[in-house]
PDB file of N, CA and C in Angstrom:
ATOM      1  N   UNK A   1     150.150  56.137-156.228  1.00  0.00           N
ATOM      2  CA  UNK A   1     150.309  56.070-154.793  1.00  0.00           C
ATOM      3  C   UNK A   1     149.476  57.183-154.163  1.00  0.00           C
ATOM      4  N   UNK A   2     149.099  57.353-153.027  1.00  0.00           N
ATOM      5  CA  UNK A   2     148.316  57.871-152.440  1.00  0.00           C
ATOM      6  C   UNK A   2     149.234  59.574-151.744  1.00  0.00           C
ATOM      7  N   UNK A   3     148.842  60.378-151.376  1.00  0.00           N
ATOM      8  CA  UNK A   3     149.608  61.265-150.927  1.00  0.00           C
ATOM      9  C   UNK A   3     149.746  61.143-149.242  1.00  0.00           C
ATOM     10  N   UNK A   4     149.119  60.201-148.688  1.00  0.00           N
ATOM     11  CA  UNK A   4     149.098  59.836-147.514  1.00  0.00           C
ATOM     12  C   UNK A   4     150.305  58.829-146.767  1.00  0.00           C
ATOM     13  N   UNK A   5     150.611  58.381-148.521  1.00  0.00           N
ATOM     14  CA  UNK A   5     151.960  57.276-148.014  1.00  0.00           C
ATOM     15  C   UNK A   5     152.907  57.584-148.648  1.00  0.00           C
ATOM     16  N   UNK A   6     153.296  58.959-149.136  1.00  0.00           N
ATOM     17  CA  UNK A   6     154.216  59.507-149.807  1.00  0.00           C
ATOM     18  C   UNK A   6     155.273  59.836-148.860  1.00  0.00           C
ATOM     19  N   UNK A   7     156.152  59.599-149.031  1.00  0.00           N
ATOM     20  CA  UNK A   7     158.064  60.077-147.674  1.00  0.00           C
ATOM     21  C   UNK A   7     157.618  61.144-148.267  1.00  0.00           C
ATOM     22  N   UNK A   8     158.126  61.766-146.593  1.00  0.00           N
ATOM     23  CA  UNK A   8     158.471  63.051-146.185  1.00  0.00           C
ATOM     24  C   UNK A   8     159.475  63.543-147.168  1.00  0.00           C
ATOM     25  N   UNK A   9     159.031  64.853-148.233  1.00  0.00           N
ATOM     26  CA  UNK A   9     160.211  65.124-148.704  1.00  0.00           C
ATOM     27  C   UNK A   9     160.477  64.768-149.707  1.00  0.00           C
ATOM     28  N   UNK A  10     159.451  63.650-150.671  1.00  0.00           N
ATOM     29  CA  UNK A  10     159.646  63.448-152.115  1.00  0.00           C
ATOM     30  C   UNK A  10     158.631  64.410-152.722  1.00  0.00           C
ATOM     31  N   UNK A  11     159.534  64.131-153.966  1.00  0.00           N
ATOM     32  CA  UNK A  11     158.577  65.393-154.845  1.00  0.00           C
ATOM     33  C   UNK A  11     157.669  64.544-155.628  1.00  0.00           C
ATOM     34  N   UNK A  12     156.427  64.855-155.649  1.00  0.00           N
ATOM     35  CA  UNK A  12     155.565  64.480-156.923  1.00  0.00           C
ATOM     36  C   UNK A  12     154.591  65.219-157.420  1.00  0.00           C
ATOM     37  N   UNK A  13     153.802  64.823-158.364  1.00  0.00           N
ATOM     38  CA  UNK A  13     152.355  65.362-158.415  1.00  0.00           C
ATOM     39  C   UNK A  13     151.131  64.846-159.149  1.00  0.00           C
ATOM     40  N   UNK A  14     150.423  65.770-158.434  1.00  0.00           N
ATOM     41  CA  UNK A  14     148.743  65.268-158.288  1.00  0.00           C
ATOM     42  C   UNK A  14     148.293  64.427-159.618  1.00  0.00           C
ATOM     43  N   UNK A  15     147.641  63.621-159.123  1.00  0.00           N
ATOM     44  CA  UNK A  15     147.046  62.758-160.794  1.00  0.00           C
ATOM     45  C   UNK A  15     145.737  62.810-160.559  1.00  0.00           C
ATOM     46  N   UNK A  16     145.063  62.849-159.181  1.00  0.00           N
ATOM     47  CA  UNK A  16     143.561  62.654-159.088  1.00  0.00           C
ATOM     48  C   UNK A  16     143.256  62.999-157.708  1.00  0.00           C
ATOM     49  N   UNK A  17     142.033  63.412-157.357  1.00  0.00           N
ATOM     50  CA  UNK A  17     141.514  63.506-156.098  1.00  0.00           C
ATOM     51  C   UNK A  17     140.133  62.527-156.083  1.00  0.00           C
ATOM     52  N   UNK A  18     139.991  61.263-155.753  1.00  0.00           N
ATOM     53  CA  UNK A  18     139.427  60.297-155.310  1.00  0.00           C
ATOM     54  C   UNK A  18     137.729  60.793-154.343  1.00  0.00           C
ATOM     55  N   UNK A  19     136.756  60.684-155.546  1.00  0.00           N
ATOM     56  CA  UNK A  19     135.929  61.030-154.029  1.00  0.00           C
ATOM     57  C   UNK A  19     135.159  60.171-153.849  1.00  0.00           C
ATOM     58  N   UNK A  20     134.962  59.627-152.173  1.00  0.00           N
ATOM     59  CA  UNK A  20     134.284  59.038-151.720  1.00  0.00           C
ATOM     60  C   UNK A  20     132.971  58.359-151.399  1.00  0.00           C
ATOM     61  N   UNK A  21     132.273  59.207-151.992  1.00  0.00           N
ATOM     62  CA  UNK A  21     130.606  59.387-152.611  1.00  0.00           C
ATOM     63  C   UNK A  21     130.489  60.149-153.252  1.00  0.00           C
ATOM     64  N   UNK A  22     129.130  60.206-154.286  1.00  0.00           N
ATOM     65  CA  UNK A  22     128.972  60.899-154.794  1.00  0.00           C
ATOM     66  C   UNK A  22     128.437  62.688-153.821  1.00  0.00           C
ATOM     67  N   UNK A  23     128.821  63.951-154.745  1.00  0.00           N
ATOM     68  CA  UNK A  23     128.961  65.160-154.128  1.00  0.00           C
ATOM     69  C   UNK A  23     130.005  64.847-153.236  1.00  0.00           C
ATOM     70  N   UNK A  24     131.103  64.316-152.931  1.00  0.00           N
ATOM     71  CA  UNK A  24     131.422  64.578-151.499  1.00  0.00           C
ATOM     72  C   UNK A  24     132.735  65.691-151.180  1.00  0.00           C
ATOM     73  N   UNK A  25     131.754  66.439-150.078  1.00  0.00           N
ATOM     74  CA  UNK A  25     132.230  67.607-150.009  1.00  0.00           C
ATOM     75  C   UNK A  25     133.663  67.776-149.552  1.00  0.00           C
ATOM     76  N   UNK A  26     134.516  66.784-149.110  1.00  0.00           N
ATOM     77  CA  UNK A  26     135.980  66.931-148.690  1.00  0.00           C
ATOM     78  C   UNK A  26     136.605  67.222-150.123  1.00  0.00           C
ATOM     79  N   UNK A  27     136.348  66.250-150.972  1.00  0.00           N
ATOM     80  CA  UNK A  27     137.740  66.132-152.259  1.00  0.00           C
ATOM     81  C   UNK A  27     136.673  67.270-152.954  1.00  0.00           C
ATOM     82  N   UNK A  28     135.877  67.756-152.694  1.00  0.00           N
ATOM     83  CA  UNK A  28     135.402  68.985-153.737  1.00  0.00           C
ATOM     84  C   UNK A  28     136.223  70.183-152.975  1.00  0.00           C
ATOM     85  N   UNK A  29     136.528  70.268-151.583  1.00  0.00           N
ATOM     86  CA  UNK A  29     137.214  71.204-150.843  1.00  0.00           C
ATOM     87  C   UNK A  29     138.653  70.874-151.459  1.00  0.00           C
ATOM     88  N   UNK A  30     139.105  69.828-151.484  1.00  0.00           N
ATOM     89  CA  UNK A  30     140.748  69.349-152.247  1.00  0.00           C
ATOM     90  C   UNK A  30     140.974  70.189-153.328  1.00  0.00           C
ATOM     91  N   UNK A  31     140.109  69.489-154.048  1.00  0.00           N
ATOM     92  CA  UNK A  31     139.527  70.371-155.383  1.00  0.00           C
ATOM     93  C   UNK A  31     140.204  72.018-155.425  1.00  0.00           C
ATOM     94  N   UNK A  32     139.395  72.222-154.831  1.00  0.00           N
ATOM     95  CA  UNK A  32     139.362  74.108-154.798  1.00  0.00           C
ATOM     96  C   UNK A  32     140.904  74.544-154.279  1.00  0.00           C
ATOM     97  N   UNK A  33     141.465  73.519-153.309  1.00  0.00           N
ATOM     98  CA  UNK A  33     142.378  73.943-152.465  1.00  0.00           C
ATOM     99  C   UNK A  33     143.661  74.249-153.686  1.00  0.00           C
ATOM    100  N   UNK A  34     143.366  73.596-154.368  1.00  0.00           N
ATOM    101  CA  UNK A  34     144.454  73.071-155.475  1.00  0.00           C
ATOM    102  C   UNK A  34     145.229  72.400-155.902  1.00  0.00           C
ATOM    103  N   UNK A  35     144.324  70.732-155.506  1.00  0.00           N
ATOM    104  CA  UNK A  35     144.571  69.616-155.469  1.00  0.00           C
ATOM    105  C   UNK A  35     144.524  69.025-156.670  1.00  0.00           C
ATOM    106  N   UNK A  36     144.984  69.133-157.999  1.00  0.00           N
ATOM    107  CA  UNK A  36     144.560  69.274-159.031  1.00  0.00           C
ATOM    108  C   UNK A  36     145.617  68.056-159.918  1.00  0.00           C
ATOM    109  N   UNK A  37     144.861  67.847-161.468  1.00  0.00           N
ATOM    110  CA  UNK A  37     146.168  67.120-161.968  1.00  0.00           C
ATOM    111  C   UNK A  37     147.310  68.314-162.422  1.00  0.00           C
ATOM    112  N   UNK A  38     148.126  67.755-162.331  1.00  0.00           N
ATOM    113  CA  UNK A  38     149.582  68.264-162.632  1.00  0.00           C
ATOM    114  C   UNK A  38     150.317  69.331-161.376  1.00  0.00           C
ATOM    115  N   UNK A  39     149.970  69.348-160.617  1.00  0.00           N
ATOM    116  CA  UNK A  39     150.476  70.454-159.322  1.00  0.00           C
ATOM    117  C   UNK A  39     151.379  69.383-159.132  1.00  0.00           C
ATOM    118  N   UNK A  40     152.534  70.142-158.728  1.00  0.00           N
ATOM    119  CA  UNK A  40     153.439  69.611-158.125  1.00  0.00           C
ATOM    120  C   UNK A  40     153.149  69.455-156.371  1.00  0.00           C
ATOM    121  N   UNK A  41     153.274  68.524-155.731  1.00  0.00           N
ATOM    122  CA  UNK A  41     153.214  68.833-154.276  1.00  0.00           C
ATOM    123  C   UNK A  41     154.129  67.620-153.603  1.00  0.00           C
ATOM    124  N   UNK A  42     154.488  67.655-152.311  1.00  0.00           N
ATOM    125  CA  UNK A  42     155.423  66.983-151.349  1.00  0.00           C
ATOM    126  C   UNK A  42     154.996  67.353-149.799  1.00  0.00           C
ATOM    127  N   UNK A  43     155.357  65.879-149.528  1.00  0.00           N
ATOM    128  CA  UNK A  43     154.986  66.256-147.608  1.00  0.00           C
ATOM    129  C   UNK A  43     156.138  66.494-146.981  1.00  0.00           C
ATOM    130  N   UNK A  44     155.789  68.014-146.551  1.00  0.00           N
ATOM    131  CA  UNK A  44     157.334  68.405-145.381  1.00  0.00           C
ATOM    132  C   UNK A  44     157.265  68.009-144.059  1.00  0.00           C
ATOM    133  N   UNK A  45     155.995  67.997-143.401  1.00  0.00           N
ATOM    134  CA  UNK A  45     156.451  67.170-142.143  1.00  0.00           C
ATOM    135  C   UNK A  45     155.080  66.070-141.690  1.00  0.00           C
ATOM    136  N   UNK A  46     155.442  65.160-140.933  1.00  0.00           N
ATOM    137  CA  UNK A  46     154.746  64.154-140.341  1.00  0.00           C
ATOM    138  C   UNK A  46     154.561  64.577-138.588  1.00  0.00           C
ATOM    139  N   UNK A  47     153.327  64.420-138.754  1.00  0.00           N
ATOM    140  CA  UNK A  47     152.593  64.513-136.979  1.00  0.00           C
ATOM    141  C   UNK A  47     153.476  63.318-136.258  1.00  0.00           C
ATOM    142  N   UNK A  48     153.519  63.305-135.328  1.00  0.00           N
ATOM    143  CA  UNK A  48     154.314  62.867-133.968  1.00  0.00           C
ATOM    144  C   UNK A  48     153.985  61.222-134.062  1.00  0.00           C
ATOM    145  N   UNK A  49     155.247  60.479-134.069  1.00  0.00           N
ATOM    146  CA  UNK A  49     154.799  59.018-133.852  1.00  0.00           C
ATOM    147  C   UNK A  49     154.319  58.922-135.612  1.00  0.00           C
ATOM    148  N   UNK A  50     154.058  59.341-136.495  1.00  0.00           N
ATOM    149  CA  UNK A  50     153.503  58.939-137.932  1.00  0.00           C
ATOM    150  C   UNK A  50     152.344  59.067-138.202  1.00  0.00           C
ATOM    151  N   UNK A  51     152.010  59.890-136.884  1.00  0.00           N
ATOM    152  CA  UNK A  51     150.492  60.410-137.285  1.00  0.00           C
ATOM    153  C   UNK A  51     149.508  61.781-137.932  1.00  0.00           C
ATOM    154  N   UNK A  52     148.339  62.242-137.563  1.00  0.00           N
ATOM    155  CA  UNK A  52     147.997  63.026-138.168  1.00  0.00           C
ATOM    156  C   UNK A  52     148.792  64.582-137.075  1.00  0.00           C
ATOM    157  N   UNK A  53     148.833  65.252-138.020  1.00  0.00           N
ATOM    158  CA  UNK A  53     148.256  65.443-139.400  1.00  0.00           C
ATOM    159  C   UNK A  53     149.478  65.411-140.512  1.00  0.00           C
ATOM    160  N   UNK A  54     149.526  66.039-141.302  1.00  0.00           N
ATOM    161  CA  UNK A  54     150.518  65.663-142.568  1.00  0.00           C
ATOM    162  C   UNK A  54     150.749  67.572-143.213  1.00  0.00           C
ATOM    163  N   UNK A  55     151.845  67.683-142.978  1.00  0.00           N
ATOM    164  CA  UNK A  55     152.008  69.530-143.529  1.00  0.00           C
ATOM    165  C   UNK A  55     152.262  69.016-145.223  1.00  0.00           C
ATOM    166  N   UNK A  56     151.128  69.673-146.015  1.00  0.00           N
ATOM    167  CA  UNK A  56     151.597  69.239-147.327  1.00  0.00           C
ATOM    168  C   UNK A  56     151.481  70.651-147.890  1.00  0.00           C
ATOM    169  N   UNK A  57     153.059  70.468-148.811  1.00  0.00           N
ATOM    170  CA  UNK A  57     152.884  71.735-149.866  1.00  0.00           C
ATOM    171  C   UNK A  57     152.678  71.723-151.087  1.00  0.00           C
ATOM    172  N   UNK A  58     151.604  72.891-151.658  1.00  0.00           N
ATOM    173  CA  UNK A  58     151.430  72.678-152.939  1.00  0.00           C
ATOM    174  C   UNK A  58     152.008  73.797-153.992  1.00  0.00           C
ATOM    175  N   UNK A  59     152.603  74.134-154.454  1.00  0.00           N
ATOM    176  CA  UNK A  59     152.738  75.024-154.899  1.00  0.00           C
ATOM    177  C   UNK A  59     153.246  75.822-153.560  1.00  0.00           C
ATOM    178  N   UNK A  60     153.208  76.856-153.809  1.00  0.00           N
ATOM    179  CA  UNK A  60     153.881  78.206-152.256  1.00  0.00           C
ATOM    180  C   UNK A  60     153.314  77.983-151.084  1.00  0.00           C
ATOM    181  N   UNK A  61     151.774  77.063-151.016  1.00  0.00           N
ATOM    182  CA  UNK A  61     150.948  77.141-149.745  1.00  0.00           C
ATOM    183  C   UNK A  61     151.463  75.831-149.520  1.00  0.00           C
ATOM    184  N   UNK A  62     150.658  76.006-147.639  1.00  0.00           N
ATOM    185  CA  UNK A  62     151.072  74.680-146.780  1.00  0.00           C
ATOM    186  C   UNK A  62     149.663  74.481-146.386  1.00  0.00           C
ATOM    187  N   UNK A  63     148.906  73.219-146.466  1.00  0.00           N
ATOM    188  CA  UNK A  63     147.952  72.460-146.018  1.00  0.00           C
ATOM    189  C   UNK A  63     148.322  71.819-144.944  1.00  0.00           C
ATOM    190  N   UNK A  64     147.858  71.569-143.779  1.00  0.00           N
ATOM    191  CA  UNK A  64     147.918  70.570-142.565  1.00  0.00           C
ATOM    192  C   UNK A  64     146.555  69.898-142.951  1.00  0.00           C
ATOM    193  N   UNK A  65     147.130  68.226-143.528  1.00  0.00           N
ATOM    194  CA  UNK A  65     145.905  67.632-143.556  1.00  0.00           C
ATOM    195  C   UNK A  65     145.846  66.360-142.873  1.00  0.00           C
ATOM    196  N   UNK A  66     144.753  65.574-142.619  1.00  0.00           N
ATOM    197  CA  UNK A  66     144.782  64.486-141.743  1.00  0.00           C
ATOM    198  C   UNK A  66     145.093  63.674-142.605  1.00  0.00           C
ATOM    199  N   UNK A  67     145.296  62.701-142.284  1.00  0.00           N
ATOM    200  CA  UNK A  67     146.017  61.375-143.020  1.00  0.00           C
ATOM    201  C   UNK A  67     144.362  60.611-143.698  1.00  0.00           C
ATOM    202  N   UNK A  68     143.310  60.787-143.406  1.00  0.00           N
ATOM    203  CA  UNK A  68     142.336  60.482-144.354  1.00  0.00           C
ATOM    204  C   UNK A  68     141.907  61.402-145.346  1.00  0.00           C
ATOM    205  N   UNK A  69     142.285  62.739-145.315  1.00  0.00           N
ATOM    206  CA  UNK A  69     142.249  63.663-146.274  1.00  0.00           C
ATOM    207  C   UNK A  69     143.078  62.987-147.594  1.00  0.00           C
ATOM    208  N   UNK A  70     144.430  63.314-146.742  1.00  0.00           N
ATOM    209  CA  UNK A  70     145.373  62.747-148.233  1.00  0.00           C
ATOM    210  C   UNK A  70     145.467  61.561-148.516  1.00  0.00           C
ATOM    211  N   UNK A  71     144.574  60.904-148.038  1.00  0.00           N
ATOM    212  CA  UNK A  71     144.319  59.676-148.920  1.00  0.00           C
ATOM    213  C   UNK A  71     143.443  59.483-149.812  1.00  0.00           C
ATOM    214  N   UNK A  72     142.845  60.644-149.855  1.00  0.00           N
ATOM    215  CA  UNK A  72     142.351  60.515-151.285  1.00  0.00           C
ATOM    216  C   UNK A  72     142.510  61.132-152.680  1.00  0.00           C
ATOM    217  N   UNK A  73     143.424  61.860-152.567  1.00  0.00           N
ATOM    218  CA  UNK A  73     145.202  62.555-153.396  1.00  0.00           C
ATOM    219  C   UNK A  73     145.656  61.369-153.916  1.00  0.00           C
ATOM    220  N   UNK A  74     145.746  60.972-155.005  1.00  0.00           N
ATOM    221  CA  UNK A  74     146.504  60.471-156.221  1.00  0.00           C
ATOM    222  C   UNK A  74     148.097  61.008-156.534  1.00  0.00           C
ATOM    223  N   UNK A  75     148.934  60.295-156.347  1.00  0.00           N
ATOM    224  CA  UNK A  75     149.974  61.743-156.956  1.00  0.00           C
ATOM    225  C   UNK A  75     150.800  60.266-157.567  1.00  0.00           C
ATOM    226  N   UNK A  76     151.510  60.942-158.077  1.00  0.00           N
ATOM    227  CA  UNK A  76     152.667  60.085-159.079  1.00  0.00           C
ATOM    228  C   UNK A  76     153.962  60.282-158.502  1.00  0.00           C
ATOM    229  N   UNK A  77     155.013  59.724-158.054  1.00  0.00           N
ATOM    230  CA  UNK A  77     155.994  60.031-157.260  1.00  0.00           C
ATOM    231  C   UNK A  77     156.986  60.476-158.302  1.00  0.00           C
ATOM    232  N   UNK A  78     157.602  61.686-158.197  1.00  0.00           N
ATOM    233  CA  UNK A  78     158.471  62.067-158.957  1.00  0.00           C
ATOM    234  C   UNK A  78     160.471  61.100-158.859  1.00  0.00           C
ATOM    235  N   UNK A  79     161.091  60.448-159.980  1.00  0.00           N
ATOM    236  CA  UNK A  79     162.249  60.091-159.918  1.00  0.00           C
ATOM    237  C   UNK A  79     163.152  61.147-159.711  1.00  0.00           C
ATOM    238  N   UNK A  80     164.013  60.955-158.805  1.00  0.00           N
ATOM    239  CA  UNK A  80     165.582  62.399-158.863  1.00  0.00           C
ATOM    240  C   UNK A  80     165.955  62.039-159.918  1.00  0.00           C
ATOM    241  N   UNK A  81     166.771  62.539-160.947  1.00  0.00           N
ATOM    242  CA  UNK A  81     167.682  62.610-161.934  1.00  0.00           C
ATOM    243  C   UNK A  81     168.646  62.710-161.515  1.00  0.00           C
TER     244      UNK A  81
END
């Protein structure tokens, strides 16, 4: 699933960052940010109406990203136990 259509508030994590062309400099910025496989991350809040932008945490930091950013975030949705 995409991290763009992930509920507010589930836990998962990263499997891939998707890039769009070749070099392309957004998911190489993902990349660095620490968009990585195995990070745990979850979206804590949604922009107004369901829009941009998207507060995502990864680890201790908070990203505000647009909803075409995290769509190209891979993540695996974590099950509660």
């Amino acid at each position: 699933m995409r991290l763009s259509d992930l509920p507010k508030g589930s836990p998962a994590v990263v499997d891939r960052v998707d890039d769009a062309h070749a070099s392309d400099p957004i998911a190489q910025r993902l990349r660095d940010l620490g968009f990585v496989e195995g990070e745990p991350v979850r979206v804590v809040a949604i922009g107004p109406l369901g829009a941009d932008p998207l507060l995502i945490q990864i680890g201790s930091t908070r990203f505000a990203l647009r909803r075409s950013e995290a769509a190209r975030v891979v993540v695996n949705a974590q099950v509660a136990a």
